[in-house]
Protein backbone atom coordinates (compact mmCIF):
# COMPACT_ATOMS: atom_id res chain seq x y z
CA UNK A 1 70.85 -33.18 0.95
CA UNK A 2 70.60 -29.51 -0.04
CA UNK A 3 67.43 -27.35 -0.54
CA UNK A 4 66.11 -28.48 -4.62
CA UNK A 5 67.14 -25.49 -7.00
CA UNK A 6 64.67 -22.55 -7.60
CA UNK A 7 63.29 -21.94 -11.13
CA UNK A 8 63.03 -18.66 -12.56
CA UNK A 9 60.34 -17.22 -14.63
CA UNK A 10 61.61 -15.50 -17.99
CA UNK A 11 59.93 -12.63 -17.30
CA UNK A 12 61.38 -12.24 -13.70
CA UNK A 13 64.92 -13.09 -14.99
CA UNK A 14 64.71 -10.09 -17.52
CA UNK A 15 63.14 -7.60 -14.72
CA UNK A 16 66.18 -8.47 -12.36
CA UNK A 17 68.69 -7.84 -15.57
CA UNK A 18 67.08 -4.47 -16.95
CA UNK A 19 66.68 -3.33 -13.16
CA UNK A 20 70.88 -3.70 -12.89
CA UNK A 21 71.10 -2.44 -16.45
CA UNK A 22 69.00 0.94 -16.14
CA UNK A 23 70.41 1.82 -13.03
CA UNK A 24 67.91 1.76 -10.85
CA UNK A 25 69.57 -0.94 -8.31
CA UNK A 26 72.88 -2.60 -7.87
CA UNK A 27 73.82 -6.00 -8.49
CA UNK A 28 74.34 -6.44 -4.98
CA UNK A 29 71.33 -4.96 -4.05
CA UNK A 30 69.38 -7.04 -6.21
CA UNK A 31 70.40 -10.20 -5.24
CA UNK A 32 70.06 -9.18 -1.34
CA UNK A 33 66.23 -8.02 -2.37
CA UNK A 34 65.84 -11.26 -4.00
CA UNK A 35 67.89 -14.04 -2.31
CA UNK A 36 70.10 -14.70 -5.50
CA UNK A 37 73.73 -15.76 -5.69
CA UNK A 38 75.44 -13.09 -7.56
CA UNK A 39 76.97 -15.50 -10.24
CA UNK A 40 73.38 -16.47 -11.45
CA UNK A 41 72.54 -12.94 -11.90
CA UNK A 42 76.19 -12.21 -13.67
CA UNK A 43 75.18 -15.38 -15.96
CA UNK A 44 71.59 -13.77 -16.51
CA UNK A 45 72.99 -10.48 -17.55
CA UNK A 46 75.77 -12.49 -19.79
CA UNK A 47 72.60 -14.59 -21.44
CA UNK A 48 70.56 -11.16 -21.52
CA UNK A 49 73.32 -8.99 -23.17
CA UNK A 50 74.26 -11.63 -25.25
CA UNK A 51 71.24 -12.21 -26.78
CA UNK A 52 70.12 -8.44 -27.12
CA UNK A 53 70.97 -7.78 -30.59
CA UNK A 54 68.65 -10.30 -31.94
CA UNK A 55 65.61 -8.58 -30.50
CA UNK A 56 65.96 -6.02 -33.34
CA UNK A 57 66.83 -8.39 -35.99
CA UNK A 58 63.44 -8.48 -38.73
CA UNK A 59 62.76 -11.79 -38.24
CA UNK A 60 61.90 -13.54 -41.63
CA UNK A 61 61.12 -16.93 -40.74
CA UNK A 62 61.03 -18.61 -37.71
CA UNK A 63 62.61 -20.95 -35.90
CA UNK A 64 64.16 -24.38 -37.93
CA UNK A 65 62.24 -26.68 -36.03
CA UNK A 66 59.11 -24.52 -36.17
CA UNK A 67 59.71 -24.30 -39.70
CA UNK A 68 60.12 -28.40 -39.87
CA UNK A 69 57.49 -28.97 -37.93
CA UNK A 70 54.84 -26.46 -40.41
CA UNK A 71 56.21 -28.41 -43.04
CA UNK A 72 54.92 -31.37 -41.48
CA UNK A 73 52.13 -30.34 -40.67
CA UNK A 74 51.70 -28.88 -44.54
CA UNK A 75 52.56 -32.43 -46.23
CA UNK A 76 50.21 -33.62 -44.00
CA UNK A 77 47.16 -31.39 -45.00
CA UNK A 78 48.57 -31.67 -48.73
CA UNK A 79 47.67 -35.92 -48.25
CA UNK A 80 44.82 -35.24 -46.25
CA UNK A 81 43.38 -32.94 -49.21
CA UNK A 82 44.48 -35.50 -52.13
CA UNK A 83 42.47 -38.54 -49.58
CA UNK A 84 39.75 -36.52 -49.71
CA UNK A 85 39.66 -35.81 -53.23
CA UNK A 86 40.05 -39.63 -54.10
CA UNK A 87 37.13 -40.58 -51.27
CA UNK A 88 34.67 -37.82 -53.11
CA UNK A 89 35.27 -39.42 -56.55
CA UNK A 90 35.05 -42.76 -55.85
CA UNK A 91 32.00 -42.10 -53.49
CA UNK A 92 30.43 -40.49 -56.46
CA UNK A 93 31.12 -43.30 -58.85
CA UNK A 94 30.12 -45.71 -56.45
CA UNK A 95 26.61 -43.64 -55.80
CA UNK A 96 26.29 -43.43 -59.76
CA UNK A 97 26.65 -47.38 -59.89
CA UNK A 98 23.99 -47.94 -57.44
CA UNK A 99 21.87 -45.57 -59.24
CA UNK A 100 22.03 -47.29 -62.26
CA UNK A 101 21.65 -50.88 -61.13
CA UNK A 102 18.52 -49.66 -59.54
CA UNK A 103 15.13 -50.51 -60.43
């Protein structure tokens, strides 16, 4: 049975990329400093590089199932607001009925 598979913070996966990408180390000298198989820091870089463009993209909305899930959550305020509403009005007829039956 091999050894189980090491995760990798974000944040350390992007210092190991921008340290081969300014310069400042190797590739192999990064993954001897760190213990990583060169092919998961080539597929790092490729995900990294990749993926670089949309950092400066003005980003409008956000994500679809962020979106779906605010609409969700907006339909369900909307109903929460309208049961409300309803519970005031007929707690206020309801009070007005007693009121009047009322010696």
């Amino acid at each position: 049975m091999g050894k189980p598979r090491e995760k990798f913070s974000p944040e350390f996966k992007a210092q190991v990329v921008l340290e081969i990408l300014s310069g400042a180390k190797g590739a192999a000298e990064v993954c001897r400093e760190y213990g990583i198989r060169s092919q998961l820091v080539s597929k790092w870089r490729a995900h990294f590089l990749a993926r670089a463009a949309s950092i400066f993209e003005e980003r409008n909305g956000l994500h679809p199932a962020e979106k779906a899930r605010m609409a969700e959550l907006e339909r369900l305020a909307g109903r929460q607001a309208l049961e409300i509403e309803v519970l005031k009005k007929a707690s206020s007829m309801l009070g007005s009925r007693r009121s009047a039956n009322e010696p």
